[in-house]
PDB file of N, CA and C in Angstrom:
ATOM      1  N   UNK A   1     -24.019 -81.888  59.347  1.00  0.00           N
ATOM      2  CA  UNK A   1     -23.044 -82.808  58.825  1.00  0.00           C
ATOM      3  C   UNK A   1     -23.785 -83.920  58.087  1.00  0.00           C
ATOM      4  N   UNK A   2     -23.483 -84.381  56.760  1.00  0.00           N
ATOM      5  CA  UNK A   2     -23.863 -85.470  56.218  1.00  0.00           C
ATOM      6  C   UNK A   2     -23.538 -86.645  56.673  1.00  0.00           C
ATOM      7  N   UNK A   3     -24.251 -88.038  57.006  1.00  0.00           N
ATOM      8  CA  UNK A   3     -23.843 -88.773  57.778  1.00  0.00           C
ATOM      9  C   UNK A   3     -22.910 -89.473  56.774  1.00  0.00           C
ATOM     10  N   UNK A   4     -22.754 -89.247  55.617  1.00  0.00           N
ATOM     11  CA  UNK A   4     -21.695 -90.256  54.718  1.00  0.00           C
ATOM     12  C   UNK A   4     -20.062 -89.723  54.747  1.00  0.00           C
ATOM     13  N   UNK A   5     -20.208 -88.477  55.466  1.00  0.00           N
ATOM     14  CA  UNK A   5     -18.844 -88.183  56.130  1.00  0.00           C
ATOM     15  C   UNK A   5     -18.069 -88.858  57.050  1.00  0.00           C
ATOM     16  N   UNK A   6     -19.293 -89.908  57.816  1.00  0.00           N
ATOM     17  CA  UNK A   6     -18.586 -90.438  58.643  1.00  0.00           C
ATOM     18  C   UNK A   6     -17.371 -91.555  57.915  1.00  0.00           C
ATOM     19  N   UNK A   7     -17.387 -92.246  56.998  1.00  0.00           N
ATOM     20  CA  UNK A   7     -16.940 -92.724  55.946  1.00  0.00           C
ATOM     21  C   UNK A   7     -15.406 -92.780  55.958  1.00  0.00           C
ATOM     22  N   UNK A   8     -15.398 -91.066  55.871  1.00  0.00           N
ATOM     23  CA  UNK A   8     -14.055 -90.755  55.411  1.00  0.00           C
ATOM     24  C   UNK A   8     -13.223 -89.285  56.372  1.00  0.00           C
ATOM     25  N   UNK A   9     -13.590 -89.406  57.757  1.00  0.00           N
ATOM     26  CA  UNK A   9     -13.155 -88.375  58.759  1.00  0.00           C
ATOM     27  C   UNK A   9     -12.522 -89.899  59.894  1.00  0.00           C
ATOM     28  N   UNK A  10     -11.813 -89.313  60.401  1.00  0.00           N
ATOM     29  CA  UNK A  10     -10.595 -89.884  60.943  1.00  0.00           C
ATOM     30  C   UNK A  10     -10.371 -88.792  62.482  1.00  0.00           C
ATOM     31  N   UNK A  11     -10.010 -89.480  63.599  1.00  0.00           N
ATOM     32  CA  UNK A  11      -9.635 -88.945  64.531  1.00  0.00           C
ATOM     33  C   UNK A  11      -8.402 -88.342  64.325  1.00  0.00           C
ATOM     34  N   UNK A  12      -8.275 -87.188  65.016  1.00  0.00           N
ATOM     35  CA  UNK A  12      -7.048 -86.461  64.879  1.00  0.00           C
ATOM     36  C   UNK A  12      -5.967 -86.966  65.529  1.00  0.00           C
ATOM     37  N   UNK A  13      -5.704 -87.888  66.485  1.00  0.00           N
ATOM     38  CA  UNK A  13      -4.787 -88.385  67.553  1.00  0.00           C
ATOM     39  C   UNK A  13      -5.081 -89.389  67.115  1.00  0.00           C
ATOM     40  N   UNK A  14      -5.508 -90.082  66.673  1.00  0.00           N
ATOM     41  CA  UNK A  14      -5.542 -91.880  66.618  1.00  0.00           C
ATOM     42  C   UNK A  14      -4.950 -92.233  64.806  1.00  0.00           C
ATOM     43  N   UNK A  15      -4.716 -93.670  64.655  1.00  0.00           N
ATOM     44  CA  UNK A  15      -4.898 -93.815  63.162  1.00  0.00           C
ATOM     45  C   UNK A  15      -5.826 -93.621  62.546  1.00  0.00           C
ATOM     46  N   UNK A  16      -5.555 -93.993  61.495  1.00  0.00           N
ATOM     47  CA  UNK A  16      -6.995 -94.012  60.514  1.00  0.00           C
ATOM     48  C   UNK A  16      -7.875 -95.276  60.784  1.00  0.00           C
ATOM     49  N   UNK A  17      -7.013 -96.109  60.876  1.00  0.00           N
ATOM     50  CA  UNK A  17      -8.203 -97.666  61.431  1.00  0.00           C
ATOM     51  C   UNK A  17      -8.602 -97.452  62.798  1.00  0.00           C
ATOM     52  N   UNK A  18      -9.018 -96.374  63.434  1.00  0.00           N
ATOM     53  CA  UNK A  18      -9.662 -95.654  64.965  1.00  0.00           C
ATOM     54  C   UNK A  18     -10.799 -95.957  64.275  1.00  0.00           C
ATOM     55  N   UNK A  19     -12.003 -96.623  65.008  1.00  0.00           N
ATOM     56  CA  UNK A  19     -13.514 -95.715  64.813  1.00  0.00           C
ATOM     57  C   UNK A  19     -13.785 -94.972  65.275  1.00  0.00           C
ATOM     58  N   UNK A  20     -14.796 -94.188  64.350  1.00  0.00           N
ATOM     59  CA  UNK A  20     -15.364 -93.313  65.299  1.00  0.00           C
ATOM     60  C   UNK A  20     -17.347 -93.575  65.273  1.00  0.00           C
ATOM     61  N   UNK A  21     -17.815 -93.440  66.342  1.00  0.00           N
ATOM     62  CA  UNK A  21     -18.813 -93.586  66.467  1.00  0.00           C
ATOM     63  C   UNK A  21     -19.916 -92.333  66.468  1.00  0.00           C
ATOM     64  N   UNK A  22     -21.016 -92.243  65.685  1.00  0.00           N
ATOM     65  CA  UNK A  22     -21.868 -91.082  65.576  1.00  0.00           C
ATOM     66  C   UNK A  22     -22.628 -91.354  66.507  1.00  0.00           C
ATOM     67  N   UNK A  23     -23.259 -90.379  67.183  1.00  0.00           N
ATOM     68  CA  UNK A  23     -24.955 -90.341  68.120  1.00  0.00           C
ATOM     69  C   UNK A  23     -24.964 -88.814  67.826  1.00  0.00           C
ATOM     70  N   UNK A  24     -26.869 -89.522  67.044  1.00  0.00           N
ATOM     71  CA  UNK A  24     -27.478 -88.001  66.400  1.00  0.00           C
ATOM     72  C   UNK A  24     -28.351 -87.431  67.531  1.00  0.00           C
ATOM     73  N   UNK A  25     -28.776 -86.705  67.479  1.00  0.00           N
ATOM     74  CA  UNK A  25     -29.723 -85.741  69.006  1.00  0.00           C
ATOM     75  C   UNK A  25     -30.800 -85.133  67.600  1.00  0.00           C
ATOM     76  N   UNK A  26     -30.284 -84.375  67.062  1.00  0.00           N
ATOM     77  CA  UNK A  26     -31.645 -83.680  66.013  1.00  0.00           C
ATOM     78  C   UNK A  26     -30.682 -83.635  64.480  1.00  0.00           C
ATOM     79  N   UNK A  27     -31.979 -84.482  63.662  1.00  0.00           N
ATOM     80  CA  UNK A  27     -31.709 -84.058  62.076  1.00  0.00           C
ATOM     81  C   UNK A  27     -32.854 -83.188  61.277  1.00  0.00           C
ATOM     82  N   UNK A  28     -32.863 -83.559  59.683  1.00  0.00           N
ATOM     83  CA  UNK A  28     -33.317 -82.514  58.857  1.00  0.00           C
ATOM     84  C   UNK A  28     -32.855 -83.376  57.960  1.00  0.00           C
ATOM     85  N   UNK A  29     -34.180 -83.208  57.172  1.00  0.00           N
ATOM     86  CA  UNK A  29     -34.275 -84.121  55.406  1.00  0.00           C
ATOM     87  C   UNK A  29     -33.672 -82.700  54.814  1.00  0.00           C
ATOM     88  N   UNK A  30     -33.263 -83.503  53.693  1.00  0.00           N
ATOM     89  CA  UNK A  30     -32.889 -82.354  52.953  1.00  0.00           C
ATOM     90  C   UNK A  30     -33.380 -82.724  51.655  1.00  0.00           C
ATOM     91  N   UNK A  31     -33.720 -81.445  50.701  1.00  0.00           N
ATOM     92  CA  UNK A  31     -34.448 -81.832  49.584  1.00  0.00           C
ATOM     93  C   UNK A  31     -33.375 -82.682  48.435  1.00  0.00           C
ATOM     94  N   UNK A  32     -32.212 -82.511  48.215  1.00  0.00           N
ATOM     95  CA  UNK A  32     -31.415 -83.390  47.489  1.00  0.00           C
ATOM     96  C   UNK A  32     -31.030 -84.090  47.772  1.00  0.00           C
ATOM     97  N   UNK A  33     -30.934 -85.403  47.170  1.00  0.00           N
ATOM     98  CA  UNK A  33     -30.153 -86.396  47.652  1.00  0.00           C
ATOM     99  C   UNK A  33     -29.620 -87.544  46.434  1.00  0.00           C
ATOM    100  N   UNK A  34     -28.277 -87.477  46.499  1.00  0.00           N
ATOM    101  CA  UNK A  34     -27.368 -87.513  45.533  1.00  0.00           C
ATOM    102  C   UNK A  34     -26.586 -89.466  46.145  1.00  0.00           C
ATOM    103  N   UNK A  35     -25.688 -90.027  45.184  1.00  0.00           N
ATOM    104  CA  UNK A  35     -25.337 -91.241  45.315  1.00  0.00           C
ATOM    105  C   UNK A  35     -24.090 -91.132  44.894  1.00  0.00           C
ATOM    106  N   UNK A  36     -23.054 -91.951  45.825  1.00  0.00           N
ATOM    107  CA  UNK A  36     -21.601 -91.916  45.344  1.00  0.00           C
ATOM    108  C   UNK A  36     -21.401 -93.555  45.710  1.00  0.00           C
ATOM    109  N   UNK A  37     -20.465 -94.098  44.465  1.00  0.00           N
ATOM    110  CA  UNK A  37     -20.343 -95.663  44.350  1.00  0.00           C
ATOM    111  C   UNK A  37     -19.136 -95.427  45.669  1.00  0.00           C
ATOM    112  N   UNK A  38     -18.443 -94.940  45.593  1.00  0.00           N
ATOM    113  CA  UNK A  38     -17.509 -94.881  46.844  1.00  0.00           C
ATOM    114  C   UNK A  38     -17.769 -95.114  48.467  1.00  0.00           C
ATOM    115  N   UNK A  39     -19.410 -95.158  48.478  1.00  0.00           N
ATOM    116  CA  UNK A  39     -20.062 -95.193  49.514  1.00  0.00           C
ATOM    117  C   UNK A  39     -20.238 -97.059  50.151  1.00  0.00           C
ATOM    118  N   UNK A  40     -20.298 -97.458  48.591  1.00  0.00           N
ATOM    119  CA  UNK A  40     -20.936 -98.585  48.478  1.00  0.00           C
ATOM    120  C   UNK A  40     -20.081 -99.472  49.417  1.00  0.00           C
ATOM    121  N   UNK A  41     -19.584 -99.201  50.838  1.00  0.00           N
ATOM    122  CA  UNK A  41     -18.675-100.074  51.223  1.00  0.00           C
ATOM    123  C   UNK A  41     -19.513-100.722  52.478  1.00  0.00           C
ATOM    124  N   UNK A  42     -19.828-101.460  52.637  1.00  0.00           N
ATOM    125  CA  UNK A  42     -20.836-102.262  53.713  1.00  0.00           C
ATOM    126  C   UNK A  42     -20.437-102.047  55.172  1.00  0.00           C
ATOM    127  N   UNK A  43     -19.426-101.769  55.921  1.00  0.00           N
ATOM    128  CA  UNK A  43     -19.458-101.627  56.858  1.00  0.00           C
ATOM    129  C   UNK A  43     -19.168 -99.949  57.031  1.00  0.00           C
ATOM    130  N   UNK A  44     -18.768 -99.210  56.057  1.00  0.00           N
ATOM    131  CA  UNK A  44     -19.400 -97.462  56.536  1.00  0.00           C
ATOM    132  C   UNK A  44     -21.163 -97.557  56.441  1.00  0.00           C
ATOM    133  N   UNK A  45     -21.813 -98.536  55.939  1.00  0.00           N
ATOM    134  CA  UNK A  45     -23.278 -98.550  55.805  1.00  0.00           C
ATOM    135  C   UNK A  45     -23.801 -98.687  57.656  1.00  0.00           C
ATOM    136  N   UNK A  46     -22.713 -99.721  57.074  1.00  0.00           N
ATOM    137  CA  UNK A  46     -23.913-100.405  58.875  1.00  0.00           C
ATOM    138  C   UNK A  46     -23.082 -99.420  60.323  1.00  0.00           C
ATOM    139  N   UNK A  47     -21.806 -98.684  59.906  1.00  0.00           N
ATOM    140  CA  UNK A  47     -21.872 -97.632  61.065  1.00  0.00           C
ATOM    141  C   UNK A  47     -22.641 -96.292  61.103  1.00  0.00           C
ATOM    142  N   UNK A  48     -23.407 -95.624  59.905  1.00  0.00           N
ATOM    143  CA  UNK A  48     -24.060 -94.815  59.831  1.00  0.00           C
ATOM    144  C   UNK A  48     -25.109 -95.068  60.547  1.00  0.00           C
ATOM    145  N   UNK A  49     -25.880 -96.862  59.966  1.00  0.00           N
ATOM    146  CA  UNK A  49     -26.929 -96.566  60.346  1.00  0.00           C
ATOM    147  C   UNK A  49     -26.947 -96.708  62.064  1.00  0.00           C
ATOM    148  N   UNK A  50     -26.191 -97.357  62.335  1.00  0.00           N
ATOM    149  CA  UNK A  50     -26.091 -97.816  64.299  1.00  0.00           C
ATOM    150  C   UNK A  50     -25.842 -96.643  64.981  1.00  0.00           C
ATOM    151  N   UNK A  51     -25.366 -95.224  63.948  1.00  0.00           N
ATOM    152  CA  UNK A  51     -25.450 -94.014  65.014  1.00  0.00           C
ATOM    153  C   UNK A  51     -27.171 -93.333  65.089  1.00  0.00           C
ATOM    154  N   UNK A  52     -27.503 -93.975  64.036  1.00  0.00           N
ATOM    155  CA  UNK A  52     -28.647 -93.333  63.755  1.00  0.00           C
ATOM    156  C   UNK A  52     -29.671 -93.760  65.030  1.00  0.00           C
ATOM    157  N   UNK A  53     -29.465 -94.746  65.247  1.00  0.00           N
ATOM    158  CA  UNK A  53     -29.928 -96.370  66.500  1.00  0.00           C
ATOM    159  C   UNK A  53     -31.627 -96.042  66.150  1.00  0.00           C
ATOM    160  N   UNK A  54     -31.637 -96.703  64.716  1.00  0.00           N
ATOM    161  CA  UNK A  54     -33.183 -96.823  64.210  1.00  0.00           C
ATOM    162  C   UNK A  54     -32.829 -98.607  63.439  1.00  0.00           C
ATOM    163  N   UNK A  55     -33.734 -98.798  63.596  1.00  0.00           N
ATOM    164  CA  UNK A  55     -34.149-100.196  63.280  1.00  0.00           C
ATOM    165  C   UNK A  55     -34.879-100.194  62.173  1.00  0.00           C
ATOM    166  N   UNK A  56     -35.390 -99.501  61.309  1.00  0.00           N
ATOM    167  CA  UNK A  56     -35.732 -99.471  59.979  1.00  0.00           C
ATOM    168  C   UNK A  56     -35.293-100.378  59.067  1.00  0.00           C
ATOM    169  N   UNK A  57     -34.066-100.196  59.244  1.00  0.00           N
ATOM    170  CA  UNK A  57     -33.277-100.587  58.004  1.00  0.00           C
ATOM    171  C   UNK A  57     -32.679-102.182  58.419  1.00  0.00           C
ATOM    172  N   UNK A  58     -33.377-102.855  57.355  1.00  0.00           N
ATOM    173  CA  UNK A  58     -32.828-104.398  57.211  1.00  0.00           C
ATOM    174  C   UNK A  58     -31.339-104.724  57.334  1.00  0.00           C
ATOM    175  N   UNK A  59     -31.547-105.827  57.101  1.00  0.00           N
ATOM    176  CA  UNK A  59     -29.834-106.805  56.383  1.00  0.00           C
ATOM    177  C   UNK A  59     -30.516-106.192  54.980  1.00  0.00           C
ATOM    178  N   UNK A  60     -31.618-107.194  54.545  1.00  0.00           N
ATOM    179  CA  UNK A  60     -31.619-106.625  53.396  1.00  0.00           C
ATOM    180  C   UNK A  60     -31.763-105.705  52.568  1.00  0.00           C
ATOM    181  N   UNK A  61     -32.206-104.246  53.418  1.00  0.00           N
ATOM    182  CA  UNK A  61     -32.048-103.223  52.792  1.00  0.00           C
ATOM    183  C   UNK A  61     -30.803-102.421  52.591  1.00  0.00           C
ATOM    184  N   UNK A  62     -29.834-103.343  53.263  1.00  0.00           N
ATOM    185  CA  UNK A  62     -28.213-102.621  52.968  1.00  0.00           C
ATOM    186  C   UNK A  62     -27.608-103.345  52.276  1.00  0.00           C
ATOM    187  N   UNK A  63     -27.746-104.843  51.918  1.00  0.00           N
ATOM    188  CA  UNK A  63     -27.614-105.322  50.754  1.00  0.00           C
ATOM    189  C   UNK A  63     -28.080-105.147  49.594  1.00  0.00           C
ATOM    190  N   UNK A  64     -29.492-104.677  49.392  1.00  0.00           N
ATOM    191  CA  UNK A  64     -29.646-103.762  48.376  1.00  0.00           C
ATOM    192  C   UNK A  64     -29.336-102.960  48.124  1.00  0.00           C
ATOM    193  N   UNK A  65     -28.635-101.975  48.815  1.00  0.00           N
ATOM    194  CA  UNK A  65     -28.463-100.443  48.176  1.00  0.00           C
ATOM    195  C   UNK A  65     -27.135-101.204  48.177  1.00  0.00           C
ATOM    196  N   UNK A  66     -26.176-102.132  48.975  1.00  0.00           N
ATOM    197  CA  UNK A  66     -24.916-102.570  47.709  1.00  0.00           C
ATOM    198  C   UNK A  66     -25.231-103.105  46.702  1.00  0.00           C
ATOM    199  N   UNK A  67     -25.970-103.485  46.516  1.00  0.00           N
ATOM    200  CA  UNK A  67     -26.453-104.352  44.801  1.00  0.00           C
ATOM    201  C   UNK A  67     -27.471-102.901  44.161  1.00  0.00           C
ATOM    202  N   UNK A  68     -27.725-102.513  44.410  1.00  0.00           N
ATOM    203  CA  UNK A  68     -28.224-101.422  44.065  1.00  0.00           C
ATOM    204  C   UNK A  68     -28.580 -99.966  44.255  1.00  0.00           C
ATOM    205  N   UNK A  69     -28.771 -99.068  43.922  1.00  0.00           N
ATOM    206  CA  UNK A  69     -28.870 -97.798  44.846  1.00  0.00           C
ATOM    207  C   UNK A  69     -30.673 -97.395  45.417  1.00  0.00           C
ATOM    208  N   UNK A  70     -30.479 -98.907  46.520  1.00  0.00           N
ATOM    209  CA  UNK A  70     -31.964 -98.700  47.521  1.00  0.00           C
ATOM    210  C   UNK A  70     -32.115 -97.118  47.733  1.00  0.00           C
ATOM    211  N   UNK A  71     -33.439 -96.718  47.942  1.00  0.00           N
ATOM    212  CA  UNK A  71     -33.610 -95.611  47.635  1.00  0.00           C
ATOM    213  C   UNK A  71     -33.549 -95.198  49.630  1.00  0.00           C
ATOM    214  N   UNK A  72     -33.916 -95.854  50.158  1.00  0.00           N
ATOM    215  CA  UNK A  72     -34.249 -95.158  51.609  1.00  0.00           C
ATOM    216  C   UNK A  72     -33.021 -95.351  52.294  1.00  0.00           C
ATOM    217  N   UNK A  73     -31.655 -96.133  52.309  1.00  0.00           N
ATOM    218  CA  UNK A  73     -30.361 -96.064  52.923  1.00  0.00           C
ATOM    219  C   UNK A  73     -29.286 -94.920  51.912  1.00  0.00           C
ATOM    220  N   UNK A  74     -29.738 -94.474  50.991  1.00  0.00           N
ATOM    221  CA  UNK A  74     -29.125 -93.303  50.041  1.00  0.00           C
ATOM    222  C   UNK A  74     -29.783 -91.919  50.559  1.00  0.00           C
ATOM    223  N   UNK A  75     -31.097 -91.759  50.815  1.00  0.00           N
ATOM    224  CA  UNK A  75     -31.643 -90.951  51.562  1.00  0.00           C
ATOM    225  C   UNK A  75     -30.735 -90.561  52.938  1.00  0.00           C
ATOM    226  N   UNK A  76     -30.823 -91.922  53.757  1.00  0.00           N
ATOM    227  CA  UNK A  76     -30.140 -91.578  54.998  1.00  0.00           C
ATOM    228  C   UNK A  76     -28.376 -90.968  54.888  1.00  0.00           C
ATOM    229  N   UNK A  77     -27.941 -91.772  54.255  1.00  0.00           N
ATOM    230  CA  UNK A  77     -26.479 -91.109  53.952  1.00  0.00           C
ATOM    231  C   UNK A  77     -26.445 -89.854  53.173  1.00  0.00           C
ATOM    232  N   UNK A  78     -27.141 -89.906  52.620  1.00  0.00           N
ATOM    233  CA  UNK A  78     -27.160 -88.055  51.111  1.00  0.00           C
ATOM    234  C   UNK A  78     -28.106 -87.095  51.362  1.00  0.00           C
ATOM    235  N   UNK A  79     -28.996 -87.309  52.408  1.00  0.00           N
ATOM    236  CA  UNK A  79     -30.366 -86.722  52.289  1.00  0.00           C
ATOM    237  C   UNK A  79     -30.962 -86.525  53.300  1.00  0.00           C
ATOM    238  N   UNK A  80     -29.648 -86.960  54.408  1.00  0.00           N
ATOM    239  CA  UNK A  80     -30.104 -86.272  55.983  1.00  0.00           C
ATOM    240  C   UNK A  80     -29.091 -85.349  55.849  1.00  0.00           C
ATOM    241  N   UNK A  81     -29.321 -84.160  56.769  1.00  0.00           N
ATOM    242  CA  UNK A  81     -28.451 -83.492  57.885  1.00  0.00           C
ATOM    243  C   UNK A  81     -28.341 -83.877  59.449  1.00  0.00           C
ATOM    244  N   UNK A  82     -27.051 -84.313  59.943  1.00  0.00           N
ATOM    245  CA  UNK A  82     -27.010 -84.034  61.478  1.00  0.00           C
ATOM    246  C   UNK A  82     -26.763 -82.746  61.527  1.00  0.00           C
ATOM    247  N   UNK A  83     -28.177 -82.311  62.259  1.00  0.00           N
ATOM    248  CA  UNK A  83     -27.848 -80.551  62.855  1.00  0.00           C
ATOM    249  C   UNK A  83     -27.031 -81.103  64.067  1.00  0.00           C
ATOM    250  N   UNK A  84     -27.191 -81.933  65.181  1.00  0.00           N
ATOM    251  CA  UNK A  84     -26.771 -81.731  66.802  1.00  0.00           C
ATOM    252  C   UNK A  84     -26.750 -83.184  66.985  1.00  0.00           C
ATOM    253  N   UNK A  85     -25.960 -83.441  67.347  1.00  0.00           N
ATOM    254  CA  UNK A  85     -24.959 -84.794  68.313  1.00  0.00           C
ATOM    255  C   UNK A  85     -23.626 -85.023  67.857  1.00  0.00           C
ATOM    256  N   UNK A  86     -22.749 -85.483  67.976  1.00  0.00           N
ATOM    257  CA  UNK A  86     -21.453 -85.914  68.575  1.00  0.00           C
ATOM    258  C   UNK A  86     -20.833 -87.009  67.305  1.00  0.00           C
ATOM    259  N   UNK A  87     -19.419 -86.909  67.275  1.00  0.00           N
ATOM    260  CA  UNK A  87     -18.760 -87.989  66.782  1.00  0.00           C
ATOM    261  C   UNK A  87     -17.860 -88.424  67.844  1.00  0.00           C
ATOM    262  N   UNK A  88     -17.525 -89.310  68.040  1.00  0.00           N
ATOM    263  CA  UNK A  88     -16.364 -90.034  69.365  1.00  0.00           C
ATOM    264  C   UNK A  88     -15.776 -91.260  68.883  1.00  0.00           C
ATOM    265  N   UNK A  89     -14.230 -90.792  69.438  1.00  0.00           N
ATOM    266  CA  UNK A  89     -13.444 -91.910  68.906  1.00  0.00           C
ATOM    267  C   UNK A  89     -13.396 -92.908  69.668  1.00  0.00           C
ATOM    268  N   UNK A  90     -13.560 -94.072  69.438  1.00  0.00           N
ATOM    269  CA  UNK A  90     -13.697 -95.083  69.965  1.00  0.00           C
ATOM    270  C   UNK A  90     -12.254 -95.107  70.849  1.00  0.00           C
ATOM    271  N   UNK A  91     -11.006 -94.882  70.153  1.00  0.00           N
ATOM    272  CA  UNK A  91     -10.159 -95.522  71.124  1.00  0.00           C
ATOM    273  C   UNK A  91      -9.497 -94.675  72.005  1.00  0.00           C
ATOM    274  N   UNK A  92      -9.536 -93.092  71.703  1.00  0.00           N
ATOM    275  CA  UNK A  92      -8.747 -92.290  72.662  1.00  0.00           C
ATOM    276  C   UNK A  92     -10.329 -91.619  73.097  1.00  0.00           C
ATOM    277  N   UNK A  93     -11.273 -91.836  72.941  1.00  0.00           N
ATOM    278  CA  UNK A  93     -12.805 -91.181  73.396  1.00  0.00           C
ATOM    279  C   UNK A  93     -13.027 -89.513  73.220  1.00  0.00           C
ATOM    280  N   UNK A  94     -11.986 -89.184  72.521  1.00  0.00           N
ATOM    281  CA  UNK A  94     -12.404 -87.745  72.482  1.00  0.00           C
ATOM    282  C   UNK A  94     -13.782 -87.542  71.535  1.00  0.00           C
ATOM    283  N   UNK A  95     -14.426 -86.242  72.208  1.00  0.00           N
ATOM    284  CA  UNK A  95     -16.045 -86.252  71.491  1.00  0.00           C
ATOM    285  C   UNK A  95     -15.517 -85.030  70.749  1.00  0.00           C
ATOM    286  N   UNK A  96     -16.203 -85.206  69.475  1.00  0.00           N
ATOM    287  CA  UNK A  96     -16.187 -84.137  69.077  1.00  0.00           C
ATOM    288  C   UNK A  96     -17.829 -83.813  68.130  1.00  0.00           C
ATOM    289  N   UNK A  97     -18.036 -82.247  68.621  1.00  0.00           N
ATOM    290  CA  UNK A  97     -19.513 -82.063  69.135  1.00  0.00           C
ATOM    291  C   UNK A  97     -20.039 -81.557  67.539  1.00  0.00           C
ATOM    292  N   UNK A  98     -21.642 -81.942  67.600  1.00  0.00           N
ATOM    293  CA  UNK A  98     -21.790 -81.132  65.983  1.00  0.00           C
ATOM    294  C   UNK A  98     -23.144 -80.538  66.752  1.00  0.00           C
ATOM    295  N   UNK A  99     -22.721 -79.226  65.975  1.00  0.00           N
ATOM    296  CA  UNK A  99     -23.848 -77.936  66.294  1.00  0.00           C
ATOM    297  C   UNK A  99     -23.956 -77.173  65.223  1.00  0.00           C
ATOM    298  N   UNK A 100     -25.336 -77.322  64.613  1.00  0.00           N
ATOM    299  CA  UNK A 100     -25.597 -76.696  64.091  1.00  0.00           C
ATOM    300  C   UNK A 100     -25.201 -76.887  62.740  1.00  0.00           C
ATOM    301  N   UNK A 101     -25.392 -78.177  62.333  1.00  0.00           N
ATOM    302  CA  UNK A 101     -24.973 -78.828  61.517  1.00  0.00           C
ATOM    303  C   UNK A 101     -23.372 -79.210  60.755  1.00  0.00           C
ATOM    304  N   UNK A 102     -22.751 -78.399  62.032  1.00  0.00           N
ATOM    305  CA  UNK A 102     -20.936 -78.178  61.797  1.00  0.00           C
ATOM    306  C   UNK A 102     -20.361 -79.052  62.955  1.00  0.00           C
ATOM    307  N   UNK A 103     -19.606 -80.594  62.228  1.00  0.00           N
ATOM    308  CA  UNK A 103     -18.810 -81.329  63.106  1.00  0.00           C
ATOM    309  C   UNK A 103     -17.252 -80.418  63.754  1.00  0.00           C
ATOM    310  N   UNK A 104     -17.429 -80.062  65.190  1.00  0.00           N
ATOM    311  CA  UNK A 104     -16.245 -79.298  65.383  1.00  0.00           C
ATOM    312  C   UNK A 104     -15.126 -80.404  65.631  1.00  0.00           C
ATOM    313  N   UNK A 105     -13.861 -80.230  65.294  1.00  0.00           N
ATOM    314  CA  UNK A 105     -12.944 -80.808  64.919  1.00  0.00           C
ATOM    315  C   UNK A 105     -11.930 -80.080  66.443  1.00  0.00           C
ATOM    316  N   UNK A 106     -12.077 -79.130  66.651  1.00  0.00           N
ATOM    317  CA  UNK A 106     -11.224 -78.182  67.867  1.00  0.00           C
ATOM    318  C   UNK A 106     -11.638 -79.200  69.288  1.00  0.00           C
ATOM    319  N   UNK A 107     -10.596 -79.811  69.438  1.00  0.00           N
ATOM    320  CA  UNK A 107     -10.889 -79.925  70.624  1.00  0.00           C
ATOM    321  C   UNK A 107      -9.273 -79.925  71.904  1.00  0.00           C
ATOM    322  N   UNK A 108      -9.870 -80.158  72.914  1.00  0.00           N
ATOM    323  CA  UNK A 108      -8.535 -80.009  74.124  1.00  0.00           C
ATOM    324  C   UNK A 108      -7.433 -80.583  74.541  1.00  0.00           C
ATOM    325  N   UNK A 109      -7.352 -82.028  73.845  1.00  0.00           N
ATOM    326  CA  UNK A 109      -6.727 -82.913  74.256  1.00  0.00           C
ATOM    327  C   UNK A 109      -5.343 -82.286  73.367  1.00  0.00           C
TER     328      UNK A 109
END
């Protein structure tokens, strides 16, 4: 799963203003990595990177890639794969699991 999906996927039982929270277990660079201005929204930035729970990345390196397209927070959103960990909705907590680089959406509730 590309982490800039998180962006624009929505819990199935909740509204759309639900978060949902990522935790990655294993990724994978990928050789392309592409830029969408649609991205440019500052707080899908700073929830990508808090699933990522790496400290790399500044204030000011996410203010740059909004003022500009910083090259290493465009990487992380366009240019990773999550092969394995989880999306969860913050308010009804359902997990929903990614394996194998496929966020499953099927779940029990």
């Amino acid at each position: 799963m590309k982490p800039f999906l998180l962006g624009i996927l929505k819990c199935k039982h909740c509204p759309f203003t639900s978060q949902l929270d990522l935790e990655v277990e294993e990724v994978k660079e990928l050789d392309e990595c592409f830029s969408l201005d649609v991205m440019k929204k500052e707080e899908i930035i700073r929830k990508i990177v808090k699933g990522f729970k790496i400290n790399e990345f500044t204030e000011e390196d996410i203010k740059e890639y909004l003022e500009r397209d910083n090259e290493k927070v465009s990487k992380l959103l366009f240019g990773t794969d999550v092969v394995k960990g989880r999306v969860t909705c913050m308010d009804c907590k359902v997990v929903y699991p990614i394996e194998d680089s496929i966020l499953d959406t099927v779940d029990t509730k």
